[in-house]
N, C-alpha and C. Protein backbone atom coordinates (compact mmCIF):
# COMPACT_ATOMS: atom_id res chain seq x y z
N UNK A 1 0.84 -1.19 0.00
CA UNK A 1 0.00 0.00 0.00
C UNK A 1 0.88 1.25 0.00
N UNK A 2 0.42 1.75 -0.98
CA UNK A 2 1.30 2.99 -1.29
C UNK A 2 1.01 4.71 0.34
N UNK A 3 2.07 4.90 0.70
CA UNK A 3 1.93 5.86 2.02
C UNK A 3 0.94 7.28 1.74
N UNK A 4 0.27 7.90 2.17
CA UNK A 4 -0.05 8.99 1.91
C UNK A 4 0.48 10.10 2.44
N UNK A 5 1.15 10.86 1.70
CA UNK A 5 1.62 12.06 2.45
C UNK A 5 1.38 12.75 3.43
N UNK A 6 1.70 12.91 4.15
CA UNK A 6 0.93 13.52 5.36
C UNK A 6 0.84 12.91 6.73
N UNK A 7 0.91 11.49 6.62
CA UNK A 7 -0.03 10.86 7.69
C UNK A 7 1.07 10.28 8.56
N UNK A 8 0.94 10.12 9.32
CA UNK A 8 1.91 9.68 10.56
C UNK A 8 3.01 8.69 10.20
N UNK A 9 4.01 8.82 10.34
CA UNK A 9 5.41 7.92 9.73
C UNK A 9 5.75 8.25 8.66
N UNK A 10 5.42 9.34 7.80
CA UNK A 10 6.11 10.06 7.05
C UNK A 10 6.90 11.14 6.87
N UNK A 11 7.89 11.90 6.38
CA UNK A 11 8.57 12.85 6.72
C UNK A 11 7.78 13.77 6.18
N UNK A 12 6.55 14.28 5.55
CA UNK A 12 5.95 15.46 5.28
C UNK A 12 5.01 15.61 6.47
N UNK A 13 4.57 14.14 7.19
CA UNK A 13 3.97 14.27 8.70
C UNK A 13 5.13 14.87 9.60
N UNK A 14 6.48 14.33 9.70
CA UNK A 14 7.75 15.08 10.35
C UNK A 14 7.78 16.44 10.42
N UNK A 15 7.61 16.92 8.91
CA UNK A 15 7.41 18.42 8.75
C UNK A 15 6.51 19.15 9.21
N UNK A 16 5.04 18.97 8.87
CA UNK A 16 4.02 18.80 9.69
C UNK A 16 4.08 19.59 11.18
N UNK A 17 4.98 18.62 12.10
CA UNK A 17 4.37 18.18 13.63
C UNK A 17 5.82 19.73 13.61
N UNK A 18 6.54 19.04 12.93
CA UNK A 18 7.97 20.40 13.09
C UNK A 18 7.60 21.56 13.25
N UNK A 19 6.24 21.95 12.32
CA UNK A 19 5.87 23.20 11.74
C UNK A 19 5.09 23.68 12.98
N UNK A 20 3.90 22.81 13.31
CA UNK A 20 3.24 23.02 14.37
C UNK A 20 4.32 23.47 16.13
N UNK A 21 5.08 22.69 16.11
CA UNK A 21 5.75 22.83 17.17
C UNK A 21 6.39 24.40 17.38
N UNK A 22 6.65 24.93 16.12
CA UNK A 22 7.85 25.80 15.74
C UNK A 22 6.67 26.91 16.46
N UNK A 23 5.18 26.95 15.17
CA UNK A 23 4.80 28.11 15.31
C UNK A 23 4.29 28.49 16.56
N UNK A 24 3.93 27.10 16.90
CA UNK A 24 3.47 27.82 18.84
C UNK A 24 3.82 27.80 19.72
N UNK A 25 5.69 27.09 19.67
CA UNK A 25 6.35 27.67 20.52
C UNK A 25 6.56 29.57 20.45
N UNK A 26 6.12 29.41 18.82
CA UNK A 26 6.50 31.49 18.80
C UNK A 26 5.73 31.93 19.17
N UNK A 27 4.31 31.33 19.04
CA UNK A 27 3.32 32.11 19.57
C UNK A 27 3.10 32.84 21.18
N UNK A 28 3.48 30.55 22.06
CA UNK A 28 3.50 30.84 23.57
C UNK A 28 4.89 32.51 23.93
N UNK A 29 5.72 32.25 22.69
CA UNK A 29 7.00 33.01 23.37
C UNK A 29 6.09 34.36 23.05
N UNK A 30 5.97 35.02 21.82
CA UNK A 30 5.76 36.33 22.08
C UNK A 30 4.58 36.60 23.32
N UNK A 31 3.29 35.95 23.12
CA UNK A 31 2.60 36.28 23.83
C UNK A 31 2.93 36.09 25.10
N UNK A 32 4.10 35.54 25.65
CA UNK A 32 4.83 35.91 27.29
C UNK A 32 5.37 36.96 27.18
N UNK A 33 5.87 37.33 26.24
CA UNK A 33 6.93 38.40 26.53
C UNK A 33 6.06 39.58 26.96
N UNK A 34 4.33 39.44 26.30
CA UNK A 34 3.62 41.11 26.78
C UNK A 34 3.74 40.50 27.92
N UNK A 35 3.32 42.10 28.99
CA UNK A 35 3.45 41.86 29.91
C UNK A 35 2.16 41.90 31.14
N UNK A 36 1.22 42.58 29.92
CA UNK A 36 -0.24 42.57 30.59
C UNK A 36 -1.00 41.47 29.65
N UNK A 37 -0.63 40.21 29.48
CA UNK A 37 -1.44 39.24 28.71
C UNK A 37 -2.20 38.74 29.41
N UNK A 38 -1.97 38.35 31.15
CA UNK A 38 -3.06 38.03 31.68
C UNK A 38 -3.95 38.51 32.07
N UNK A 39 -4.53 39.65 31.80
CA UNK A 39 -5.38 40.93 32.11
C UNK A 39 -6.48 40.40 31.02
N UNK A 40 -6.38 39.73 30.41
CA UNK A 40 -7.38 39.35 29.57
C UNK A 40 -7.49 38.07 28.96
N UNK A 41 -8.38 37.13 29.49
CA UNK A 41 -8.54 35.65 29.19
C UNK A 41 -9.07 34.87 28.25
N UNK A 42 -8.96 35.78 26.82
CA UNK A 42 -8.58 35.08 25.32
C UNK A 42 -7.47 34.68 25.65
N UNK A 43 -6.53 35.59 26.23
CA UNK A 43 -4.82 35.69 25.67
C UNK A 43 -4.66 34.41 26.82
N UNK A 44 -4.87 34.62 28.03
CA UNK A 44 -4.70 32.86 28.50
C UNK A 44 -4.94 32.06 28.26
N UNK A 45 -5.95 32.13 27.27
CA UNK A 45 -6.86 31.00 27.03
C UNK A 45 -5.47 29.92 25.62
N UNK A 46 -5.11 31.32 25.28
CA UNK A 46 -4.15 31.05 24.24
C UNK A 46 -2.93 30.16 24.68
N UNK A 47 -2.16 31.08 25.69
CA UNK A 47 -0.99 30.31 26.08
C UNK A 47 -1.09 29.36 26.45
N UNK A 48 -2.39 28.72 27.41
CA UNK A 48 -2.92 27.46 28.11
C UNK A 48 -2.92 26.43 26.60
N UNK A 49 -3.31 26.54 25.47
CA UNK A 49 -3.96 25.92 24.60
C UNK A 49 -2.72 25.78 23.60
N UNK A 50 -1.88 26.57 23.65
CA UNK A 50 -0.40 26.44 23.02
C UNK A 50 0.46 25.33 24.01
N UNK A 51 0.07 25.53 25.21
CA UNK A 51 0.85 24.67 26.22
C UNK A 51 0.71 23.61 26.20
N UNK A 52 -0.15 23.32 25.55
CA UNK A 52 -1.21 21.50 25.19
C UNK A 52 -0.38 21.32 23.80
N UNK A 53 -0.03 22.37 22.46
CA UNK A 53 0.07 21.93 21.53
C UNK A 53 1.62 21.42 21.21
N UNK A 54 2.36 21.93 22.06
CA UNK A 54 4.25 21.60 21.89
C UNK A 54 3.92 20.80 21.86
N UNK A 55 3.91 20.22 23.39
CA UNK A 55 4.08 18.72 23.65
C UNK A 55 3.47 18.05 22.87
N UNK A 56 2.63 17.67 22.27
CA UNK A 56 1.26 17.21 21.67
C UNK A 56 2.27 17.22 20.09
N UNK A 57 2.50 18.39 19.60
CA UNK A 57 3.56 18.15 18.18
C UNK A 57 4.86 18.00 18.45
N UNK A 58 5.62 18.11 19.21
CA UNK A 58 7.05 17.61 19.58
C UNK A 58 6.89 16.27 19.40
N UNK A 59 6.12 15.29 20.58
CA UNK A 59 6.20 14.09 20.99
C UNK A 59 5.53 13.49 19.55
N UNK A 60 5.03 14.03 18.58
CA UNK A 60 4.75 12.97 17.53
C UNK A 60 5.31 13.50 16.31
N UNK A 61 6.41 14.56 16.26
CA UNK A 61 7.35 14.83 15.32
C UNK A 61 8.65 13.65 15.81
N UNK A 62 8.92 13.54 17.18
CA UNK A 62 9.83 12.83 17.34
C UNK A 62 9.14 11.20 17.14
N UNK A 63 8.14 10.76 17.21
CA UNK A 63 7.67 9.47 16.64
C UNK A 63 7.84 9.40 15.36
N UNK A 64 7.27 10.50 14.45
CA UNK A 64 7.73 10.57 12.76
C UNK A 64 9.00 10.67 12.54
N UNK A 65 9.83 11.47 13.18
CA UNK A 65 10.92 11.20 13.08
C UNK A 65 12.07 10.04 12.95
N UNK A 66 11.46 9.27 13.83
CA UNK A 66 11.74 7.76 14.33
C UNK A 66 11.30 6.80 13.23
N UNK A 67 10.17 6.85 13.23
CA UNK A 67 9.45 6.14 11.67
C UNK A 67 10.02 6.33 10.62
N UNK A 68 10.36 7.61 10.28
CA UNK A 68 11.43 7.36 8.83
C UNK A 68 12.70 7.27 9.01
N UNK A 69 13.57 7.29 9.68
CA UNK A 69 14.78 6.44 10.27
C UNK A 69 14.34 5.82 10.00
N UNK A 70 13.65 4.63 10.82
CA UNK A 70 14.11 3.64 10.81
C UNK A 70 12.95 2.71 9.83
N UNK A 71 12.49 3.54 9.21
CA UNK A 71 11.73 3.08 8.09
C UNK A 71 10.59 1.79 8.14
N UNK A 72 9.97 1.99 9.09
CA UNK A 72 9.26 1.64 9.88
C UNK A 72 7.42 2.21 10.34
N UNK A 73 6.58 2.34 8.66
CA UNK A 73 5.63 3.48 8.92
C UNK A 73 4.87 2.44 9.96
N UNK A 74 4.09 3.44 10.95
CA UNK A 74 3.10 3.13 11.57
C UNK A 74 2.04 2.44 11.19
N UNK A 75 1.60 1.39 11.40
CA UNK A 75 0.08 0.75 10.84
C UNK A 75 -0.93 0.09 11.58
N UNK A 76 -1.37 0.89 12.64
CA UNK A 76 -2.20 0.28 13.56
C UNK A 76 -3.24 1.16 13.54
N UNK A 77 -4.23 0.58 13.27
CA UNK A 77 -5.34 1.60 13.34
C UNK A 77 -5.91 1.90 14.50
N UNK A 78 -5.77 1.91 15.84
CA UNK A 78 -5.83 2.23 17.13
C UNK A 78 -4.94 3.39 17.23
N UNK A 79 -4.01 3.11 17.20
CA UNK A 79 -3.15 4.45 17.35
C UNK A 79 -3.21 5.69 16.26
N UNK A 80 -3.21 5.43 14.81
CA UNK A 80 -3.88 6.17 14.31
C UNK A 80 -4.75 6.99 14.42
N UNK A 81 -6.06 6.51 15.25
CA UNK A 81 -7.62 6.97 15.79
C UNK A 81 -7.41 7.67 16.78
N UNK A 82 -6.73 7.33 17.63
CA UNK A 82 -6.02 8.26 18.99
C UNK A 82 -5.57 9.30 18.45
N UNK A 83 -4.21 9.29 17.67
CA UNK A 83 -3.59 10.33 17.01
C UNK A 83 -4.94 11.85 16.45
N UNK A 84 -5.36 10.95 15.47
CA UNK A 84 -6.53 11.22 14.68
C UNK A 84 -7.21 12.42 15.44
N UNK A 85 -7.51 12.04 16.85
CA UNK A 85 -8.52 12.52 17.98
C UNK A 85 -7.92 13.41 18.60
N UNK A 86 -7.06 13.47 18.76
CA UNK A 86 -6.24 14.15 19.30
C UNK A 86 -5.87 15.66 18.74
N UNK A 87 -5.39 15.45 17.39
CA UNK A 87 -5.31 16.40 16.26
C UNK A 87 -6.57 17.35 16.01
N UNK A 88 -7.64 16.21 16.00
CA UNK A 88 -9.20 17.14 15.89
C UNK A 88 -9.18 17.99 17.36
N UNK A 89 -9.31 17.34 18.51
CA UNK A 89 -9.55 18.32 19.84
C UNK A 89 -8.54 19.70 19.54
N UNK A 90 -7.28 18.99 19.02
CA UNK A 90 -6.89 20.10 19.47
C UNK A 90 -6.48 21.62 18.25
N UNK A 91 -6.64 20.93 17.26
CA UNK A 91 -7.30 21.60 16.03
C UNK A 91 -8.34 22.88 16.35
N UNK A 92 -9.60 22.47 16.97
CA UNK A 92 -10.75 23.08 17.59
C UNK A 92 -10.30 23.86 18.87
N UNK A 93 -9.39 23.32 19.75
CA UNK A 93 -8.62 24.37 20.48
C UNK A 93 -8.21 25.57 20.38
N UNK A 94 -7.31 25.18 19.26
CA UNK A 94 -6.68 26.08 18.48
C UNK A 94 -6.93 27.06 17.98
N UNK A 95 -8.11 26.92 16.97
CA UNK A 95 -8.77 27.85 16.15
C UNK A 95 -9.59 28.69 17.63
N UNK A 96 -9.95 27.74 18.31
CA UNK A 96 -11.25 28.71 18.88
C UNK A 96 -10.04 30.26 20.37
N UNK A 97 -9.04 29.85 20.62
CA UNK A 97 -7.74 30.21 21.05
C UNK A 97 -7.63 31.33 20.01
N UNK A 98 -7.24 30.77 18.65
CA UNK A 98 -6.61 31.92 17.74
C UNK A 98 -7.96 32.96 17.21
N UNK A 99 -9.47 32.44 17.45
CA UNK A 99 -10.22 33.40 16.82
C UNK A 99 -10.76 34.37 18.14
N UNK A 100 -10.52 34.29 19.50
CA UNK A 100 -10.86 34.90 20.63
C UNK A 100 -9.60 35.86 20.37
N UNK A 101 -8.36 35.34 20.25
CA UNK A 101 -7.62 37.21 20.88
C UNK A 101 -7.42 37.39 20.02
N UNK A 102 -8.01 37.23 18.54
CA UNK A 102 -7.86 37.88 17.33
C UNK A 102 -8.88 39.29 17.79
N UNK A 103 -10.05 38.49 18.14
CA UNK A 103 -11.29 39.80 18.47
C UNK A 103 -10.61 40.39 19.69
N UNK A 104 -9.78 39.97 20.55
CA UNK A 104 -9.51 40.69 21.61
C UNK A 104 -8.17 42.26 21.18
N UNK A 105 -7.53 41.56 20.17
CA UNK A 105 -6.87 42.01 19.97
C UNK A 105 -7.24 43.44 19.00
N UNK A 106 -8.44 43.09 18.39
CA UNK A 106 -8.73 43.56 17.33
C UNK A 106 -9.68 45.45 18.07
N UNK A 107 -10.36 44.33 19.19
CA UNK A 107 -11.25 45.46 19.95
C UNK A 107 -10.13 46.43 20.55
N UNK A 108 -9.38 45.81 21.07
CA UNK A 108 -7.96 46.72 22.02
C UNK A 108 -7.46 47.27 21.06
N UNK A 109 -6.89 47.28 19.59
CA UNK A 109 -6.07 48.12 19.14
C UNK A 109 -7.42 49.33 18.10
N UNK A 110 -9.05 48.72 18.36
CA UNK A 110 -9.61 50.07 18.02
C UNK A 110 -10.25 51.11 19.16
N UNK A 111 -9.63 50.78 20.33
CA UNK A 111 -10.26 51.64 21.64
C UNK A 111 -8.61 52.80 21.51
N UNK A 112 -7.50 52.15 20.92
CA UNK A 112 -6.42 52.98 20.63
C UNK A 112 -5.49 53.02 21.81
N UNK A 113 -4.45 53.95 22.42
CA UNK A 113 -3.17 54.19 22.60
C UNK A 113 -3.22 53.64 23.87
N UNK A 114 -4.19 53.94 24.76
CA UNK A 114 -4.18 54.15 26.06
C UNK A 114 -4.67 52.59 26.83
N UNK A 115 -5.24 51.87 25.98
CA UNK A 115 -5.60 50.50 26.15
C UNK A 115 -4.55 49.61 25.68
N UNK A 116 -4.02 49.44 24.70
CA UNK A 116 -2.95 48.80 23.86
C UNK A 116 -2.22 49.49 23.26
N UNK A 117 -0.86 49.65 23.77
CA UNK A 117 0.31 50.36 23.33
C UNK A 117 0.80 49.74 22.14
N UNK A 118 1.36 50.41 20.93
CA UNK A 118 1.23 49.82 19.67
C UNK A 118 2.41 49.07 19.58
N UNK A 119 3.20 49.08 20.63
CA UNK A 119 4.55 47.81 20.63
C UNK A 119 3.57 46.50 20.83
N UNK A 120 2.94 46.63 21.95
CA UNK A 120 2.09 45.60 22.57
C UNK A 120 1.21 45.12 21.79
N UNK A 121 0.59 46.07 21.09
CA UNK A 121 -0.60 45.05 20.19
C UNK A 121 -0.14 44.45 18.87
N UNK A 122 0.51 45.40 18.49
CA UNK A 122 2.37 44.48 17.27
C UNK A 122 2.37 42.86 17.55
N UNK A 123 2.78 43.02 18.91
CA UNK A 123 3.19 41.92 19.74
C UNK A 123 2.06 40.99 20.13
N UNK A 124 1.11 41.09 20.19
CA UNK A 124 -0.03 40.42 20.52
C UNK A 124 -0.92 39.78 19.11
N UNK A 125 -1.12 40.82 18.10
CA UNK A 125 -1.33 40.42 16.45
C UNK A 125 -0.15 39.52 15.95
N UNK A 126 0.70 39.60 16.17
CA UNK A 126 1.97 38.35 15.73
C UNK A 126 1.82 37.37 16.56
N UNK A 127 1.33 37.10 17.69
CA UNK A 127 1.16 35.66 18.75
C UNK A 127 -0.09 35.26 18.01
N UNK A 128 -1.34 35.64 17.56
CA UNK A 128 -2.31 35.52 17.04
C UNK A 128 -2.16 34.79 15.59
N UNK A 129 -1.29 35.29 14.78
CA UNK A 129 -0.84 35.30 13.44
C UNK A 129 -0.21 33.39 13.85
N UNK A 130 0.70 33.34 14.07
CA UNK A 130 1.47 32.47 14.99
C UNK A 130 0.42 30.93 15.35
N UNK A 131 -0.44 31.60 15.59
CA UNK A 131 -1.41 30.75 16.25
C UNK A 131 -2.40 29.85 15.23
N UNK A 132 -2.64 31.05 14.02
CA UNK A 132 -3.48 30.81 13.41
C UNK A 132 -2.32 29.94 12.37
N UNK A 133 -1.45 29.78 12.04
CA UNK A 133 -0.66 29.03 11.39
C UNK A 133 -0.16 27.73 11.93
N UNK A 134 -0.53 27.45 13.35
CA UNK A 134 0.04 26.30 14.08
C UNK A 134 -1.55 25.87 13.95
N UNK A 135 -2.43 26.56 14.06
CA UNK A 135 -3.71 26.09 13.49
C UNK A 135 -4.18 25.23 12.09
N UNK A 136 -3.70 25.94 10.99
CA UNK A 136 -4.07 24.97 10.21
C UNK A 136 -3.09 23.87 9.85
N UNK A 137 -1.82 23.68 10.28
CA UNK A 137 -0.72 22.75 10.39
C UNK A 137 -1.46 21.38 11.09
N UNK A 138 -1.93 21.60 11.87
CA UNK A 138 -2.77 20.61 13.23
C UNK A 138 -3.84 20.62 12.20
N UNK A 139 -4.56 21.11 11.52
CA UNK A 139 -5.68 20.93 11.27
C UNK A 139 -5.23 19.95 9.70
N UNK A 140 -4.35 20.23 9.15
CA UNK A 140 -4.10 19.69 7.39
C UNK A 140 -3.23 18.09 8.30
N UNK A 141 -2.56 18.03 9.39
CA UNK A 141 -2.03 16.75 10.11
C UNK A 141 -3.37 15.79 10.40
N UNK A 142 -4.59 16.63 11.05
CA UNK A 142 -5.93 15.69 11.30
C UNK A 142 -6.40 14.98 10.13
N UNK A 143 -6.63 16.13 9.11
CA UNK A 143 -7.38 15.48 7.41
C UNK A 143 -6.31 14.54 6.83
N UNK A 144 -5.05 14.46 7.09
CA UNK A 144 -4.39 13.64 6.64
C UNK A 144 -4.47 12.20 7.13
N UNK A 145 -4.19 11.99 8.62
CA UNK A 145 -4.28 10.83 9.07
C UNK A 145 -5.53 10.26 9.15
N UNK A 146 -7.12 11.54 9.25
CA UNK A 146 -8.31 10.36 8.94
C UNK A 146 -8.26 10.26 7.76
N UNK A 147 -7.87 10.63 6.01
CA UNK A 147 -8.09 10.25 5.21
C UNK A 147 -7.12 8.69 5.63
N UNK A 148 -6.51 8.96 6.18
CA UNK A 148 -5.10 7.15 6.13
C UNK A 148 -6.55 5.98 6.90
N UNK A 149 -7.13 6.72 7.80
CA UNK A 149 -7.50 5.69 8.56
C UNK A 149 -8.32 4.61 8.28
N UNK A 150 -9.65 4.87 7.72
CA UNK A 150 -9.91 3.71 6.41
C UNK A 150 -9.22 2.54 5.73
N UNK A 151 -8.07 2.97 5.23
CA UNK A 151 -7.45 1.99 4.45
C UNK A 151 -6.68 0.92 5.45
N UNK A 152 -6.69 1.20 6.86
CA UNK A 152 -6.06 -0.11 7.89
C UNK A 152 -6.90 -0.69 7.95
């Protein structure tokens, strides 16, 4: 059976989980660096929901990783379905994370200077940006592995 791109034990899944990892470690980082982020609980809602996604794409970039070394794709459809589930929750995390301090962000930089200083909301629209890209990474990793899951 020929592999489908994308799906777990492949190196475009490697890339994938890489990509995801990358963008929301940038995300969790900028959005620490403001310094009034917890003053408003989109923006926690964010870092909390980025804090789920490292680990979550680290630990199965380093499984893909492992899989093409040692050339060895995954084929269990249990673990797949887990994976699968996993990707969706947190897919829906994600988005619903990146579409709250988009509006938060969006309302604060039109109330202007004195609410969101324009370093800060710079800085807060790029954690957002960030977010929404570790978003559809997780989300194109989910459609990949349920299109795989069928064929086990």
């Amino acid at each position: 059976m020929e592999e489908l791109p994308g799906s777990l034990g492949t190196s475009a899944s490697f890339s994938l989980r890489l990509g995801q990892t990358i963008f929301a470690s940038a995300s969790l980082l900028i959005m620490s660096l403001g310094i009034n982020f917890y003053s408003y609980t989109s923006f926690c809602y964010l870092v909390t929901i980025m804090g789920l996604v490292i680990p979550w794409s680290f630990t199965l970039a380093l499984l893909d990783g492992y899989s093409v070394i040692a050339g060895c794709p995954l084929r269990r459809a249990g673990i797949l379905l887990v994976i699968a589930m996993g990707d969706w929750v947190l897919s829906i995390l994600s988005l619903a994370a990146a579409c709250s301090a988009a509006s938060v962000v969006e309302i604060l930089s039109q109330l202007g200077e004195p609410f969101c200083p324009s370093k800060e909301c710079n800085r807060f629209q790029l954690s957002v940006a960030m977010t929404f890209l570790s978003w559809f990474l997780i989300t194109a990793s989910f459609l990949f592995n349920l299109w795989r899951l069928p064929s086990l």
